[in-house]
C-alpha atoms as a PDB file:
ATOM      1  CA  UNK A   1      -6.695 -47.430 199.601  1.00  0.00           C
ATOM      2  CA  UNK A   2      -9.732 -46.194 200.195  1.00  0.00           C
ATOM      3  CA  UNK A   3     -12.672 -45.046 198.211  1.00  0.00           C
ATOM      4  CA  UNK A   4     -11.817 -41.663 197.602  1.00  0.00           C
ATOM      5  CA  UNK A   5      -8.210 -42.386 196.902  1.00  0.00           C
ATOM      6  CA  UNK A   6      -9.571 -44.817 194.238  1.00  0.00           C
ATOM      7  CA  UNK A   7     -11.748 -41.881 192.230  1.00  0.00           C
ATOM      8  CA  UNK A   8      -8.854 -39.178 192.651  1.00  0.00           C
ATOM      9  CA  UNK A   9      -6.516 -41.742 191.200  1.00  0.00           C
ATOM     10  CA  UNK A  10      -9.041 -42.407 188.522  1.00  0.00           C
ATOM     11  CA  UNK A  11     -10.232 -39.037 187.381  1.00  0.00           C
ATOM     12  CA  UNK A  12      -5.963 -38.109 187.223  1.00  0.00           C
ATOM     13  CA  UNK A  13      -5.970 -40.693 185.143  1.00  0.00           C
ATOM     14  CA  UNK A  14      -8.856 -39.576 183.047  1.00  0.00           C
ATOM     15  CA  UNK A  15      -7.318 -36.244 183.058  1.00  0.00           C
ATOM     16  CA  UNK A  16      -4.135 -37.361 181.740  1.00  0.00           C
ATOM     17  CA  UNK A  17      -5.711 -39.458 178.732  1.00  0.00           C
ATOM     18  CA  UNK A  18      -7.721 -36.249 177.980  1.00  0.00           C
ATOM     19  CA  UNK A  19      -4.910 -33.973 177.535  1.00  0.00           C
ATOM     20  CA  UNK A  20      -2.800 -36.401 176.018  1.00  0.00           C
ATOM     21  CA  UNK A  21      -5.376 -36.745 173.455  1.00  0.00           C
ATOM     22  CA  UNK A  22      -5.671 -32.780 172.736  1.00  0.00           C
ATOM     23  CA  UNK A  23      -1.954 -32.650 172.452  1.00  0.00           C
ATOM     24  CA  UNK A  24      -1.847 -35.495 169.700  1.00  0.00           C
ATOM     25  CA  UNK A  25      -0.884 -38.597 171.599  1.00  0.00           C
ATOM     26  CA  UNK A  26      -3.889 -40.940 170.454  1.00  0.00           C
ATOM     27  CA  UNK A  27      -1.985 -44.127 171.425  1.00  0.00           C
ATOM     28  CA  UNK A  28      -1.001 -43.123 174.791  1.00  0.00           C
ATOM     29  CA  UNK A  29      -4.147 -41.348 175.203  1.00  0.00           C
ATOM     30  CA  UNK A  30      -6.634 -44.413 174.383  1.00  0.00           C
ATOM     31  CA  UNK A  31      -4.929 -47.164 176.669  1.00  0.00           C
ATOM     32  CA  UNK A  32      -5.192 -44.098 179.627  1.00  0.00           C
ATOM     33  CA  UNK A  33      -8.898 -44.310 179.068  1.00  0.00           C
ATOM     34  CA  UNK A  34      -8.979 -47.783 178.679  1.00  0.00           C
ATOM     35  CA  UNK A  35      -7.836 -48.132 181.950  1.00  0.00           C
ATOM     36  CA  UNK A  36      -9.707 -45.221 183.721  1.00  0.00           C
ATOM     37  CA  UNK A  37     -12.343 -47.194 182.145  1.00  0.00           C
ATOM     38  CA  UNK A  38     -12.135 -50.520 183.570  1.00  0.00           C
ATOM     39  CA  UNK A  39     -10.881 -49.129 186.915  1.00  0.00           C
ATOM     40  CA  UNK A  40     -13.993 -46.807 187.255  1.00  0.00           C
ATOM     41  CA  UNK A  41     -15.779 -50.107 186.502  1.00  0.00           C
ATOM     42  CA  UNK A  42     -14.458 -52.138 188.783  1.00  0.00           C
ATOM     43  CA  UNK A  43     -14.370 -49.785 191.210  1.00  0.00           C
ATOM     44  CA  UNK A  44     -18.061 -49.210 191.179  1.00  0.00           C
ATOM     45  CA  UNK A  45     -18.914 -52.979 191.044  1.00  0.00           C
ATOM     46  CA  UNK A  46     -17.460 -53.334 194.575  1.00  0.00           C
ATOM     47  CA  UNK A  47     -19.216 -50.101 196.094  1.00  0.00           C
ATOM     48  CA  UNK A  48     -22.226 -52.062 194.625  1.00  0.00           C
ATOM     49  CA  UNK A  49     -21.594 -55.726 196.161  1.00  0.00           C
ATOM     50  CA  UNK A  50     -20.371 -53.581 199.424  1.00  0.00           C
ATOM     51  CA  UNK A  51     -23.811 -52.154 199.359  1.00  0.00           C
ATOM     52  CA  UNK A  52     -25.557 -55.028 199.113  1.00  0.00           C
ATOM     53  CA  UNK A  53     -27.033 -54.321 195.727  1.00  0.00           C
ATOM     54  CA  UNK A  54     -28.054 -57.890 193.518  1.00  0.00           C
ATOM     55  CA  UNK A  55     -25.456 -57.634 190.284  1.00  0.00           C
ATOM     56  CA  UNK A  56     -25.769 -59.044 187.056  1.00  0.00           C
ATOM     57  CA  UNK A  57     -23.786 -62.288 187.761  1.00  0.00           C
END
């Protein structure tokens, strides 16, 4: 998968957790952003080691 793959799959996911939450399914809703979350995370702490860029660690 590439990058861009990786941040449409994301923000769908983000999408879905949003309207879930309007439509009253807080449960369902919370875990998708959880995981859009930790995947936007992690996505943009490889673009960042990629890149060269000194982390945290």
């Amino acid at each position: 998968m590439n990058d861009f793959s990786k941040d449409i799959l994301t923000g769908a996911v983000f999408i879905t957790g949003l309207l879930g939450f309007i439509s009253g399914e807080f449960i369902i809703s919370s875990t998708l952003f959880a995981s859009a979350a930790i995947a936007s995370n992690v996505n943009m702490n490889r673009k960042r080691v990629k890149s060269g860029q000194l982390s945290c660690e």
